[in-house]
C-alpha atoms as a PDB file:
ATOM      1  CA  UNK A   1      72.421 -27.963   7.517  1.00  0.00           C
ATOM      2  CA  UNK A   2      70.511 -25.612   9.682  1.00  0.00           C
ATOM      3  CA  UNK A   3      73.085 -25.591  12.097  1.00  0.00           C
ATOM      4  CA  UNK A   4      76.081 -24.611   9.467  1.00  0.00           C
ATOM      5  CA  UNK A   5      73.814 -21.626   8.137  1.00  0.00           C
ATOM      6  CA  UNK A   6      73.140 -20.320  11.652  1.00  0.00           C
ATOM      7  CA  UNK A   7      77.252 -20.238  12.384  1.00  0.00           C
ATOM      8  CA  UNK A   8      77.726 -18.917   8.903  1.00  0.00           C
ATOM      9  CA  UNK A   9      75.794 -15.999   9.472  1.00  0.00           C
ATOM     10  CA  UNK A  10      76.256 -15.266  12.819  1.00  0.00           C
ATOM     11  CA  UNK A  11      80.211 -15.432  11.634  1.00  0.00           C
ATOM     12  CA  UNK A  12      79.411 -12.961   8.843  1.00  0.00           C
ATOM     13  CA  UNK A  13      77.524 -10.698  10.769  1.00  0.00           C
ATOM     14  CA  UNK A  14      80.006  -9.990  12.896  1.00  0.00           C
ATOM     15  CA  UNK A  15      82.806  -9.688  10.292  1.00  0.00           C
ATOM     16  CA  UNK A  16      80.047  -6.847   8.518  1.00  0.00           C
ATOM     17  CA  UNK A  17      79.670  -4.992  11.734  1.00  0.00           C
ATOM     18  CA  UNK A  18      83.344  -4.071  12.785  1.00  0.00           C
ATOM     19  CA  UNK A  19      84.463  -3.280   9.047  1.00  0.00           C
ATOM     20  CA  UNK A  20      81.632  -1.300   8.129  1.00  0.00           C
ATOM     21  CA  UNK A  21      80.311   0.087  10.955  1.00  0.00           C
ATOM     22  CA  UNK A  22      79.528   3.738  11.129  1.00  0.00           C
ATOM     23  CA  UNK A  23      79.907   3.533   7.490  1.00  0.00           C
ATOM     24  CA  UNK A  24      75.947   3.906   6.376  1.00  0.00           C
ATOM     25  CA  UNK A  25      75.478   6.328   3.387  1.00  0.00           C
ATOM     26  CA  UNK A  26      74.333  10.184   3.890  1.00  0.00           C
ATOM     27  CA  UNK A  27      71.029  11.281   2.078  1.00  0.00           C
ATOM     28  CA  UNK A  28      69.695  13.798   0.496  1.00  0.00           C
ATOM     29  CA  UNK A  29      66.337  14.923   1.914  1.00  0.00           C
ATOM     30  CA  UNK A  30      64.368  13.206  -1.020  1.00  0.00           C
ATOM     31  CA  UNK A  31      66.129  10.085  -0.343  1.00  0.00           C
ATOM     32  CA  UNK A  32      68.474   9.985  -3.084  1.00  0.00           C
ATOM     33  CA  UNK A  33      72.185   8.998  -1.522  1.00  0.00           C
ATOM     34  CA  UNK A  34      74.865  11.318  -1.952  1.00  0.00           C
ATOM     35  CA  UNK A  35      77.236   8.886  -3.192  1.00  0.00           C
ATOM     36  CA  UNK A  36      76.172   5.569  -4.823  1.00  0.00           C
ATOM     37  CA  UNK A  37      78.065   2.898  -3.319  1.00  0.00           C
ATOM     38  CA  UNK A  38      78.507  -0.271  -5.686  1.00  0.00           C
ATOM     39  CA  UNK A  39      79.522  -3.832  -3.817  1.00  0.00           C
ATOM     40  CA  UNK A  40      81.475  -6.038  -5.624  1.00  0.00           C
ATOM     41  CA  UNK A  41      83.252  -9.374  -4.746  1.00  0.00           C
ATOM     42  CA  UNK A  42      87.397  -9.424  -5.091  1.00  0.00           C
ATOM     43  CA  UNK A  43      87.845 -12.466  -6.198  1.00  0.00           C
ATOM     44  CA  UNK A  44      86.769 -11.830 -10.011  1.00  0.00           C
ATOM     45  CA  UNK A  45      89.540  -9.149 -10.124  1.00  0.00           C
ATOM     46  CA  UNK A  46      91.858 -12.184  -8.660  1.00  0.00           C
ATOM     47  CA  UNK A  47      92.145 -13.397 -12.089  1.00  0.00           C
ATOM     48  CA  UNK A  48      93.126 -10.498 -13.661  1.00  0.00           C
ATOM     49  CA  UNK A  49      95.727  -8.873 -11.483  1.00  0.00           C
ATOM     50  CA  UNK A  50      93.872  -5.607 -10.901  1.00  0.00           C
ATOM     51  CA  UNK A  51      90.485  -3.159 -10.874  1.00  0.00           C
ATOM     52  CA  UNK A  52      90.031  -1.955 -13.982  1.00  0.00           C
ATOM     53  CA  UNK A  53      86.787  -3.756 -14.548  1.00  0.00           C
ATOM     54  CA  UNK A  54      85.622  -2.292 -11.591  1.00  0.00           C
ATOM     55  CA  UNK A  55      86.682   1.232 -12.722  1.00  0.00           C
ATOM     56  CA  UNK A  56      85.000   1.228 -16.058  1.00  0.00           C
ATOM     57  CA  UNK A  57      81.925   0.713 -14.293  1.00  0.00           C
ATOM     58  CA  UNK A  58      82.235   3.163 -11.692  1.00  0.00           C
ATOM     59  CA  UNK A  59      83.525   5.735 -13.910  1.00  0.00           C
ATOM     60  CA  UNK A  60      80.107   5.009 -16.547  1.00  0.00           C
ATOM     61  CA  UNK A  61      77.743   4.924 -13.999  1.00  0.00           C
ATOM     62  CA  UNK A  62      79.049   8.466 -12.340  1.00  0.00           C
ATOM     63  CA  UNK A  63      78.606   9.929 -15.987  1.00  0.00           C
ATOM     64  CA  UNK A  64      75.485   8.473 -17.114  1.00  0.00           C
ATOM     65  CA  UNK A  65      74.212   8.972 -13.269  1.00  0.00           C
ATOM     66  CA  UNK A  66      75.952  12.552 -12.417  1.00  0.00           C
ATOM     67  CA  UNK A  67      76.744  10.953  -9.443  1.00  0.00           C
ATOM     68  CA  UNK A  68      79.688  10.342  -7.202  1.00  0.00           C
ATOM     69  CA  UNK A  69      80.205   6.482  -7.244  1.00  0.00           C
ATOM     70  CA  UNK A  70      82.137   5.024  -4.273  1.00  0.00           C
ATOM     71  CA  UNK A  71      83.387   0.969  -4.906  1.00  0.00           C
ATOM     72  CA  UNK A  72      82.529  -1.274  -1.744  1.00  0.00           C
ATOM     73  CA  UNK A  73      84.989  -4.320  -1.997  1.00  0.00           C
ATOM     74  CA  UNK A  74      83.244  -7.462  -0.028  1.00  0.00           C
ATOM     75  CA  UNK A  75      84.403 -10.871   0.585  1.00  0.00           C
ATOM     76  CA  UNK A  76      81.680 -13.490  -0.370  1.00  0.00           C
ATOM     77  CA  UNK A  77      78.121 -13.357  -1.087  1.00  0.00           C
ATOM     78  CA  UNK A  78      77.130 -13.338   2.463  1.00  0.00           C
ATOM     79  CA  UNK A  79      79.165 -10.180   3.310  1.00  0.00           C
ATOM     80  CA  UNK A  80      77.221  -8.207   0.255  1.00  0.00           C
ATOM     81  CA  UNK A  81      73.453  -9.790   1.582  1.00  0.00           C
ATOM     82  CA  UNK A  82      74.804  -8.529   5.302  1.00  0.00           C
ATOM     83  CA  UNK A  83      76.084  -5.161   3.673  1.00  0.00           C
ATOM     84  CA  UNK A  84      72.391  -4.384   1.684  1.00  0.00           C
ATOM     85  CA  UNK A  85      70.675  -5.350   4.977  1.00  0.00           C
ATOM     86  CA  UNK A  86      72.455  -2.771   6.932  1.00  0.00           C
ATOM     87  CA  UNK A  87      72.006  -0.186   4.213  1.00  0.00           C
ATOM     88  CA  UNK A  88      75.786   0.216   3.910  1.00  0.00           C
ATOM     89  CA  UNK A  89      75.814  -0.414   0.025  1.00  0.00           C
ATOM     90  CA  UNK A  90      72.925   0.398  -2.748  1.00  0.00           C
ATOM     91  CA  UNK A  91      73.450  -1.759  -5.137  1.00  0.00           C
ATOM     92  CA  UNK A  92      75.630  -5.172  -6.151  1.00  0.00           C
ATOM     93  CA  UNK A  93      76.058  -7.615  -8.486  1.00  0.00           C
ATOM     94  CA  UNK A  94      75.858 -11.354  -7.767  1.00  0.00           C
ATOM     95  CA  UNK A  95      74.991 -14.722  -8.418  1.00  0.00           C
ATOM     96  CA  UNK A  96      70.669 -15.652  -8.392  1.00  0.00           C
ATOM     97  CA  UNK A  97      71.052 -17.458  -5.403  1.00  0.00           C
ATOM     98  CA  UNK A  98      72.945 -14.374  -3.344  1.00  0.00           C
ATOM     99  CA  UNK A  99      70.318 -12.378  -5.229  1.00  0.00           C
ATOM    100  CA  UNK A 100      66.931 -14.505  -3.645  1.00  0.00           C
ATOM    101  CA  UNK A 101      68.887 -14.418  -0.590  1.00  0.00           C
ATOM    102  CA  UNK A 102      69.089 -10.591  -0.422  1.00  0.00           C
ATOM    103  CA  UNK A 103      65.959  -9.748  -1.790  1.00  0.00           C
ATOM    104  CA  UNK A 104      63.960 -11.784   1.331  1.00  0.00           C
ATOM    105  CA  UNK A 105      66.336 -10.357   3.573  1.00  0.00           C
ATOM    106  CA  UNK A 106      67.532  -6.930   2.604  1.00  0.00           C
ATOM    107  CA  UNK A 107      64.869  -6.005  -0.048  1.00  0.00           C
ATOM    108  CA  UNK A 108      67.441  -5.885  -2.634  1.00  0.00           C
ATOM    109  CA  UNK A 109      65.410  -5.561  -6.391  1.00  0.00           C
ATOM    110  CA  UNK A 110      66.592  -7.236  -9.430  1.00  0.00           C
ATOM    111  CA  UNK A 111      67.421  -4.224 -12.805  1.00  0.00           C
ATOM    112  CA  UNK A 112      69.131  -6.193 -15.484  1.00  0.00           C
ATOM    113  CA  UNK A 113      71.196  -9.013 -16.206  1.00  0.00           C
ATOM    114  CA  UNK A 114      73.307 -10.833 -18.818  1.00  0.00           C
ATOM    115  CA  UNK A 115      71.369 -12.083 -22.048  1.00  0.00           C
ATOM    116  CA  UNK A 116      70.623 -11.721 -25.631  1.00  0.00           C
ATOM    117  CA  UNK A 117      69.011  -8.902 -27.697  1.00  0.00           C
ATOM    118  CA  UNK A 118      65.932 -11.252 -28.298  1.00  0.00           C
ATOM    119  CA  UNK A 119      65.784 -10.699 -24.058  1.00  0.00           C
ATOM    120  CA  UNK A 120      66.356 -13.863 -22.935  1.00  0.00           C
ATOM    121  CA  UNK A 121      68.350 -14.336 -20.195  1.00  0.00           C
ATOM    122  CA  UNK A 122      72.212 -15.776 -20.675  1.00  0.00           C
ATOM    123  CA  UNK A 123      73.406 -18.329 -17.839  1.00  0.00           C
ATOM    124  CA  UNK A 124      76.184 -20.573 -16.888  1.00  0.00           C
ATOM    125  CA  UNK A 125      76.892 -23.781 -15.274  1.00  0.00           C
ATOM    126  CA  UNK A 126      78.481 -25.640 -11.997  1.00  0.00           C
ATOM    127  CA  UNK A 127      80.481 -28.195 -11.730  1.00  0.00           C
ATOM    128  CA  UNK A 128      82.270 -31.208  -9.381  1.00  0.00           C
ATOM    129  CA  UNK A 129      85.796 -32.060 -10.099  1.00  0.00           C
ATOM    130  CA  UNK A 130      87.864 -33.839  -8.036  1.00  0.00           C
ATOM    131  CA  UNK A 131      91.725 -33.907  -7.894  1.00  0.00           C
ATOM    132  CA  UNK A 132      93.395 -35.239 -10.997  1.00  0.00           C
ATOM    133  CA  UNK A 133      95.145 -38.541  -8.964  1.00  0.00           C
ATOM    134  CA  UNK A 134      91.371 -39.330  -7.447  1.00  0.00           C
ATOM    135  CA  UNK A 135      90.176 -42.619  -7.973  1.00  0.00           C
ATOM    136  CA  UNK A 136      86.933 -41.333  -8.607  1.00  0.00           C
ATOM    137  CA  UNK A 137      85.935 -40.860 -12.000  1.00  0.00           C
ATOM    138  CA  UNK A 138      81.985 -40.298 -11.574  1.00  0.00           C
ATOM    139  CA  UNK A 139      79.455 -39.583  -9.138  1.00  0.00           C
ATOM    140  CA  UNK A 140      78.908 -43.298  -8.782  1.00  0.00           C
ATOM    141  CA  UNK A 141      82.692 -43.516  -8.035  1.00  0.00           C
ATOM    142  CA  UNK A 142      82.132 -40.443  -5.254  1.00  0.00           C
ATOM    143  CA  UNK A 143      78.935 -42.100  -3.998  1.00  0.00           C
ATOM    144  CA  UNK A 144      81.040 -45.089  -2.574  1.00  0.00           C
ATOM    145  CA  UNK A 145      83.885 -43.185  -1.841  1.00  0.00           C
ATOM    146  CA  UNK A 146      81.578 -40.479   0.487  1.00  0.00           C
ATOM    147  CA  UNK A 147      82.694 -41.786   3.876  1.00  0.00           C
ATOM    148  CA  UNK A 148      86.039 -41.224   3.130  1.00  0.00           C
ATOM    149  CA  UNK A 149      85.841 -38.121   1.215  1.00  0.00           C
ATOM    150  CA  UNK A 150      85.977 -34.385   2.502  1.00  0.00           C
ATOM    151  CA  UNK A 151      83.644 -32.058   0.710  1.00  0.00           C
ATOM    152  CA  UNK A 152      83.819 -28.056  -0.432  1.00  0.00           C
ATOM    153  CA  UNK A 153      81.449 -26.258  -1.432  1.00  0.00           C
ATOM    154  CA  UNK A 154      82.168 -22.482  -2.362  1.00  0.00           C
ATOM    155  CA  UNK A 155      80.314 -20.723  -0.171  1.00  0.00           C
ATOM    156  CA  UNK A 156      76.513 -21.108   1.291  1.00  0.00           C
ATOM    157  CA  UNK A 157      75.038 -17.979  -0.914  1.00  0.00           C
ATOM    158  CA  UNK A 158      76.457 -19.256  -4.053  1.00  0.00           C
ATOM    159  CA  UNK A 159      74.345 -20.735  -6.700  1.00  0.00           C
ATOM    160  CA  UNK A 160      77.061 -22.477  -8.872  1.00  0.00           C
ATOM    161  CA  UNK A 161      79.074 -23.017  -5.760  1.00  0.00           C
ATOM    162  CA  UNK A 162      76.475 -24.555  -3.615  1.00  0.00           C
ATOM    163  CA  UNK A 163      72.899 -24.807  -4.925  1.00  0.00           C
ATOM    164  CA  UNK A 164      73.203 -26.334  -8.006  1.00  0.00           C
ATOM    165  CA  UNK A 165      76.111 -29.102  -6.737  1.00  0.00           C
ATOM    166  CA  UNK A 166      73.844 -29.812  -3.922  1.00  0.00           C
ATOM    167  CA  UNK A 167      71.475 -30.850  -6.274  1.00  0.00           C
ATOM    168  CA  UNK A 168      73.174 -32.613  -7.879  1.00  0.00           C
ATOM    169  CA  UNK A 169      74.768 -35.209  -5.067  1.00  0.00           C
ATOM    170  CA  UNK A 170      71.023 -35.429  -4.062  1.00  0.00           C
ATOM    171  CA  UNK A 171      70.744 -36.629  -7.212  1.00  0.00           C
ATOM    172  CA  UNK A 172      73.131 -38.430  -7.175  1.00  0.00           C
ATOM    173  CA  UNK A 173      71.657 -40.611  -4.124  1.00  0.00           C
ATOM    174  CA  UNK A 174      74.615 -38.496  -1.560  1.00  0.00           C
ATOM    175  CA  UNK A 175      73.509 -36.833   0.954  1.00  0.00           C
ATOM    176  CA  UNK A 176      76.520 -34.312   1.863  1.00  0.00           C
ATOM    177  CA  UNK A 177      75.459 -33.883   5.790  1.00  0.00           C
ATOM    178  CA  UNK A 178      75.004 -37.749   6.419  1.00  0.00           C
ATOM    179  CA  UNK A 179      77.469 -39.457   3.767  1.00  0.00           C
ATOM    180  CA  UNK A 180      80.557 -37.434   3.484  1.00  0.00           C
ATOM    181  CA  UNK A 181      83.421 -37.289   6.146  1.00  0.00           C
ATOM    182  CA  UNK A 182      83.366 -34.212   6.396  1.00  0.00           C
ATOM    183  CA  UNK A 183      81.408 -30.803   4.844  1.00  0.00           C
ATOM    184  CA  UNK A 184      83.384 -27.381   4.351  1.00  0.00           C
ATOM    185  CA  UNK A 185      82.884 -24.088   2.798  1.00  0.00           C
ATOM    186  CA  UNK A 186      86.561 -23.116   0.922  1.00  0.00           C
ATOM    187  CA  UNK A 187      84.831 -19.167   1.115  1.00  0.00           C
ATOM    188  CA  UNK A 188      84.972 -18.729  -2.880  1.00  0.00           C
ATOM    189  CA  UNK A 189      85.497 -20.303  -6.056  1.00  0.00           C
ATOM    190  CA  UNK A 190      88.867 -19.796  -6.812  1.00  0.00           C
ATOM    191  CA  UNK A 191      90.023 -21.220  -3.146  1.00  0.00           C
ATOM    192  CA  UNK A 192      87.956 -24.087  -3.738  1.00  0.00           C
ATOM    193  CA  UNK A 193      89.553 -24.652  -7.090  1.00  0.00           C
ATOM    194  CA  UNK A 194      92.800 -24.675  -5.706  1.00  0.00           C
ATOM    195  CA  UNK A 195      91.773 -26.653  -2.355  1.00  0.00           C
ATOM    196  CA  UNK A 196      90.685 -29.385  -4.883  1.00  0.00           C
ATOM    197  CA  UNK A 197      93.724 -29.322  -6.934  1.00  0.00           C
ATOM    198  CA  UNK A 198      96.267 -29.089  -4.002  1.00  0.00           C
ATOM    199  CA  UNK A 199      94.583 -32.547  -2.459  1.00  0.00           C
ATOM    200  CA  UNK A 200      93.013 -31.191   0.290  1.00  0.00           C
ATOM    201  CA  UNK A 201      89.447 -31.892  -0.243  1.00  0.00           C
ATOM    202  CA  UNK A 202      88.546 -34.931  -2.420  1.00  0.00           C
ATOM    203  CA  UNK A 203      85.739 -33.170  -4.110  1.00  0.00           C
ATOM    204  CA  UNK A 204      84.139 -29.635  -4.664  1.00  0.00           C
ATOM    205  CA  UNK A 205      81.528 -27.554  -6.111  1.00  0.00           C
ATOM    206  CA  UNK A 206      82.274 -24.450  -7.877  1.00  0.00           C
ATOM    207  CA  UNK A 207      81.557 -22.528 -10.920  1.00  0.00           C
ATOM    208  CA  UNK A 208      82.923 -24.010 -14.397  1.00  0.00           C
ATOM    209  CA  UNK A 209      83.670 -20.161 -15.667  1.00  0.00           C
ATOM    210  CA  UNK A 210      86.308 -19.719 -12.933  1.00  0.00           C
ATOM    211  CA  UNK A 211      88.163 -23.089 -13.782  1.00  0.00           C
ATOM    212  CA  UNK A 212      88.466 -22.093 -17.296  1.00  0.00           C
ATOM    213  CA  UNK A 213      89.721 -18.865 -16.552  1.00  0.00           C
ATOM    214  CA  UNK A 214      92.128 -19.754 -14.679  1.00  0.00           C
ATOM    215  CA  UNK A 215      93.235 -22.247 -17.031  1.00  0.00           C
ATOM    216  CA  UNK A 216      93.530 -19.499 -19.567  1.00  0.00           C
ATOM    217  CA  UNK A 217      95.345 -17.307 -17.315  1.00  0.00           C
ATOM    218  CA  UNK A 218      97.982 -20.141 -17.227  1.00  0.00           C
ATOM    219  CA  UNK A 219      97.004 -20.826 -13.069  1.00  0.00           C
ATOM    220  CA  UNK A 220      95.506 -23.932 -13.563  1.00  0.00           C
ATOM    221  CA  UNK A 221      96.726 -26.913 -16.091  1.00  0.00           C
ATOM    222  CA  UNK A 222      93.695 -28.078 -17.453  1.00  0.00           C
ATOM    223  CA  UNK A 223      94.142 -32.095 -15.754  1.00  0.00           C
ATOM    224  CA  UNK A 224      94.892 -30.481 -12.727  1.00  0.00           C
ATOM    225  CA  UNK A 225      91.206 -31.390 -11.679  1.00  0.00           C
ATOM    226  CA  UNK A 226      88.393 -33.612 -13.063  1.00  0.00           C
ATOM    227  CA  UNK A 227      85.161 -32.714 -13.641  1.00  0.00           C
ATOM    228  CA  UNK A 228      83.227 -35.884 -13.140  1.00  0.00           C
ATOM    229  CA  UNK A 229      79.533 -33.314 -12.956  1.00  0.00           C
ATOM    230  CA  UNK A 230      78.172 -30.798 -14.824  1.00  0.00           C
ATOM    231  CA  UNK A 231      75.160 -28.944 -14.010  1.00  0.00           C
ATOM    232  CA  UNK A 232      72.347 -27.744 -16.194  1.00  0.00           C
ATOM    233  CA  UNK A 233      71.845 -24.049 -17.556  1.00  0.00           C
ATOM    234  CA  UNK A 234      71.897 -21.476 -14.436  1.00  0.00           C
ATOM    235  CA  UNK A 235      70.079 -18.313 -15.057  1.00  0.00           C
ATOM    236  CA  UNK A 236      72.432 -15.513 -14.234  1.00  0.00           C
ATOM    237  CA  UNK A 237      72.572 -13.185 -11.302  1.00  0.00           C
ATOM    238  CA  UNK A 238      71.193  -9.435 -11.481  1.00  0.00           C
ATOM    239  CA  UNK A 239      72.636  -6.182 -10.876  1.00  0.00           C
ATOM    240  CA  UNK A 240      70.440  -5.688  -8.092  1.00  0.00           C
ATOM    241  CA  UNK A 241      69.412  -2.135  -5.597  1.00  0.00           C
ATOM    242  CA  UNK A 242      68.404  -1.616  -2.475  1.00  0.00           C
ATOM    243  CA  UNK A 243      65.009  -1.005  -1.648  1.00  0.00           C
ATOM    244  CA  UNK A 244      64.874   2.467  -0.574  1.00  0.00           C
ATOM    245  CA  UNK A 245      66.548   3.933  -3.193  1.00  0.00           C
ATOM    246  CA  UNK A 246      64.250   6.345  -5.016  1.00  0.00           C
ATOM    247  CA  UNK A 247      62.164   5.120  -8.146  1.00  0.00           C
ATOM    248  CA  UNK A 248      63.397   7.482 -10.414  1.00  0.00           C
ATOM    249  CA  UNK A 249      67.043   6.475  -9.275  1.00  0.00           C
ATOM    250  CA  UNK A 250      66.402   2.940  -9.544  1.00  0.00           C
ATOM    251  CA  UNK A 251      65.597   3.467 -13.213  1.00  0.00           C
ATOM    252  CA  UNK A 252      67.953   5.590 -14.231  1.00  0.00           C
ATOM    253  CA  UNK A 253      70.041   2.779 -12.798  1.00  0.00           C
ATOM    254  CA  UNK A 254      68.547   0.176 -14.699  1.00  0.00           C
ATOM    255  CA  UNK A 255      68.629   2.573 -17.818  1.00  0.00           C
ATOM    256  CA  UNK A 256      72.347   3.575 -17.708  1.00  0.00           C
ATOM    257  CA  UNK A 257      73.074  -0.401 -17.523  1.00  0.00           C
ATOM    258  CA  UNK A 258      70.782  -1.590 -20.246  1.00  0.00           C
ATOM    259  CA  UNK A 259      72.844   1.141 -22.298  1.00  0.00           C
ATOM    260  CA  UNK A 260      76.126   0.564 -21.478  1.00  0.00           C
ATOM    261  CA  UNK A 261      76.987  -1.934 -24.345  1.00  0.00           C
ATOM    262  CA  UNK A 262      76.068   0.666 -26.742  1.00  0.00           C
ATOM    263  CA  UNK A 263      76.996   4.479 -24.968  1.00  0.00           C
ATOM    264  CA  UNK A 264      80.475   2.563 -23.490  1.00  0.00           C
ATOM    265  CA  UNK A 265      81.187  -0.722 -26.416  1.00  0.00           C
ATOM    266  CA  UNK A 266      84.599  -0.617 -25.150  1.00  0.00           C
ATOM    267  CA  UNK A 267      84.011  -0.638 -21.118  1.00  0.00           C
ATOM    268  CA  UNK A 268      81.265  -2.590 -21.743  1.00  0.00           C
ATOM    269  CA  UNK A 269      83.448  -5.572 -23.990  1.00  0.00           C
ATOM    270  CA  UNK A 270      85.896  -5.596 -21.321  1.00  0.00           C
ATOM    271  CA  UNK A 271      83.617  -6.047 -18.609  1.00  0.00           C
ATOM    272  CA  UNK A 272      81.994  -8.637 -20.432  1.00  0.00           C
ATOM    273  CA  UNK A 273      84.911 -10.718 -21.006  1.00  0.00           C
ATOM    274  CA  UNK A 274      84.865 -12.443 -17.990  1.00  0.00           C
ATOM    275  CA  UNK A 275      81.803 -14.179 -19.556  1.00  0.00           C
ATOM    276  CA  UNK A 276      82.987 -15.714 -22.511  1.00  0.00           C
ATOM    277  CA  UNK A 277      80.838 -18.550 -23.361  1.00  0.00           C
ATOM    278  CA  UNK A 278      77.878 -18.577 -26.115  1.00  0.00           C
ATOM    279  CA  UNK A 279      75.448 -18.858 -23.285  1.00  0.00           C
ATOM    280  CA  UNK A 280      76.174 -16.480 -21.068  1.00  0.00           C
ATOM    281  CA  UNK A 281      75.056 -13.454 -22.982  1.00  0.00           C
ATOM    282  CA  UNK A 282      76.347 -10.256 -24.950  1.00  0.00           C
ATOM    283  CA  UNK A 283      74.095  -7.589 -23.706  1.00  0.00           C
ATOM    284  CA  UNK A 284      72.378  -6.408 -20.436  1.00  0.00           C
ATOM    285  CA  UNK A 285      68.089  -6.758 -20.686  1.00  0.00           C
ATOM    286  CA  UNK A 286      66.292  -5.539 -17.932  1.00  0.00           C
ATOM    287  CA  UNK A 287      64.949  -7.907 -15.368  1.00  0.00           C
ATOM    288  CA  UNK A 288      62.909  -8.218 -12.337  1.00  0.00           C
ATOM    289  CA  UNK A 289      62.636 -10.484  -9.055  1.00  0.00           C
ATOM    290  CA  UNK A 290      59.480 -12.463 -11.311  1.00  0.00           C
ATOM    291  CA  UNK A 291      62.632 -13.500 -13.561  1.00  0.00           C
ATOM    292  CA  UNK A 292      64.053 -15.365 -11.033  1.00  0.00           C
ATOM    293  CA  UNK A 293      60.923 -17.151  -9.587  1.00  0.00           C
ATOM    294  CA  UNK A 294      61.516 -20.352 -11.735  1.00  0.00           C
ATOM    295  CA  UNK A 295      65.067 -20.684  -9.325  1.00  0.00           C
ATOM    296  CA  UNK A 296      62.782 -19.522  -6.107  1.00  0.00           C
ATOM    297  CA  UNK A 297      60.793 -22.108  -6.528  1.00  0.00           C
ATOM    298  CA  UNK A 298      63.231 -24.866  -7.632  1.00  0.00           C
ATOM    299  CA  UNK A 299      65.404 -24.024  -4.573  1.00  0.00           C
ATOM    300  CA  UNK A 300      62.707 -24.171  -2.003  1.00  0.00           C
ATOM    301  CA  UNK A 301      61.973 -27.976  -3.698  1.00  0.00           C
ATOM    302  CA  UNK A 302      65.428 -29.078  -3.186  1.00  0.00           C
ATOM    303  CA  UNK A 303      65.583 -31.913   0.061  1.00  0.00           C
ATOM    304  CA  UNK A 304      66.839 -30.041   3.484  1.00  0.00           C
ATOM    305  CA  UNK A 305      67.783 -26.558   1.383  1.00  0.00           C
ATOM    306  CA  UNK A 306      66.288 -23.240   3.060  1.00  0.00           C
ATOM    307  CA  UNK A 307      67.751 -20.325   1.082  1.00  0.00           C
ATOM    308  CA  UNK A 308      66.776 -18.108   3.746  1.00  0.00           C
ATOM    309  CA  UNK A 309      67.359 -19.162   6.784  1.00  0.00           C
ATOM    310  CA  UNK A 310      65.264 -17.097   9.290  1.00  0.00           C
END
């Protein structure tokens, strides 16, 4: 496991350094950037054929912020963490995991997150499917199928996509290193959705909110995979900032967001529909790293898992 991680960020790290290199943000002399530059991942625009999420955002944020707002488009969790560290972007929104991640390595602080008006925070779930010909049917089934079966998990940073499925073959009495035939990483959850449905792999991890959106989006017939695990309640990931932003910023930040569903209703409903189940929330509350200290410490529990590889 130790071994993967060190490859997968040495690989990343590299991949960071020749597309955004030379590309670290001006500042003004009290620190505040001159442009706020806002990571996001492409493959949650992948389902809907174009940016406009992305644009409602930036567009809100330069009015509420009078700011110019710049869009960084990153590939994978990893990229974003690598991105923060280097002070190339100032602020992203991810999954909890990629958020612990970055805050122990590129001092990225949690602002607010999808939940309720009561503040509680919203979450979501992963799952393991498996191809819909597969003679397995449940983890027992995968269990004595392991040797012969090729793994995916979504990528290393990814809660729903790595942490959470992980658990659950521990759980399950499989460990993925020793048992399996073989251990990959499909890069995100979409690819691994399709890697699982095309036959490839005989089993994945990924996030249950991308498999039903694609369904919906008429991509993905709904017995084209089968779900044979489902995980419990994830909380969800933070818009989080980097460090070294100024205070003041970093609240007006947090302020603008906690806002949005009532200055922007509109923006903020089509944003928002990405998340569509009752538990994953209809407002942004504000939040802190504390919130996600309940996941810190469950991850750093979990057999052979170090979610920050030093």
């Amino acid at each position: 496991m130790k071994r993967l991680w060190i490859c997968f960020v040495v690989l990343i790290s590299g991949v960071i350094f020749i597309s955004l290199n030379g590309c670290k943000a001006s500042h003004a002399s009290d620190g505040r950037p001159t442009v706020l530059r806002y990571a996001f991942m492409p493959q949650v625009e992948q389902l809907e054929g174009g940016n406009l999420r992305t644009e409602l955002m930036r567009n809100y944020l330069q009015n509420q912020l009078h700011m110019p707002v710049e869009i960084v488009k990153l590939e994978g969790y990893a990229s974003t963490i690598e991105a923060m560290r280097a002070e190339k972007i100032d602020m992203f929104s991810g999954s909890s995991l990629t958020y612990l991640i970055a805050a122990q390595k590129a001092g990225a602080e949690a602002i607010a997150a999808r939940g309720f008006p009561d503040g509680t925070l919203g979450g979501y779930r992963s799952v393991i499917a498996v191809p819909k010909d597969s003679p397995i049917h449940s983890m027992q089934d995968l269990k004595a199928h392991a040797k012969d079966t090729v793994f995916a998990f979504a990528e290393p940073a990814s809660t729903s996509g790595y942490l959470y499925p992980r658990v659950g073959l521990l759980d399950a009495g499989i460990d993925p290193e020793k048992d399996f035939k073989k251990v990959v990483f499909a890069g995100n959850h979409i690819a691994t959705i399709m890697t699982v449905k095309s036959g490839k792999v005989g089993a994945a991890g990924f996030m249950l909110g991308y498999m039903t959106r694609l369904i919906e989006k008429h991509k993905l017939a709904p017995d084209d995979v089968r779900v044979i695990w489902t995980s419990d309640l994830i909380p969800n990931g933070p818009y989080a900032v980097r460090k070294g932003l100024p205070d003041q910023l970093k609240k007006d930040i947090q302020a603008a967001l906690i806002a949005m569903p009532t200055k922007a209703p509109d923006a903020w409903a089509n944003i928002n529909s990405l998340f569509r189940t009752p538990a994953s929330g209809t407002v942004l509350i504000p939040v802190n790293d504390a919130t996600y200290d309940g996941l810190r410490k469950y991850a750093s529990q979990v057999k052979d898992f170090n979610f920050a590889e030093k």
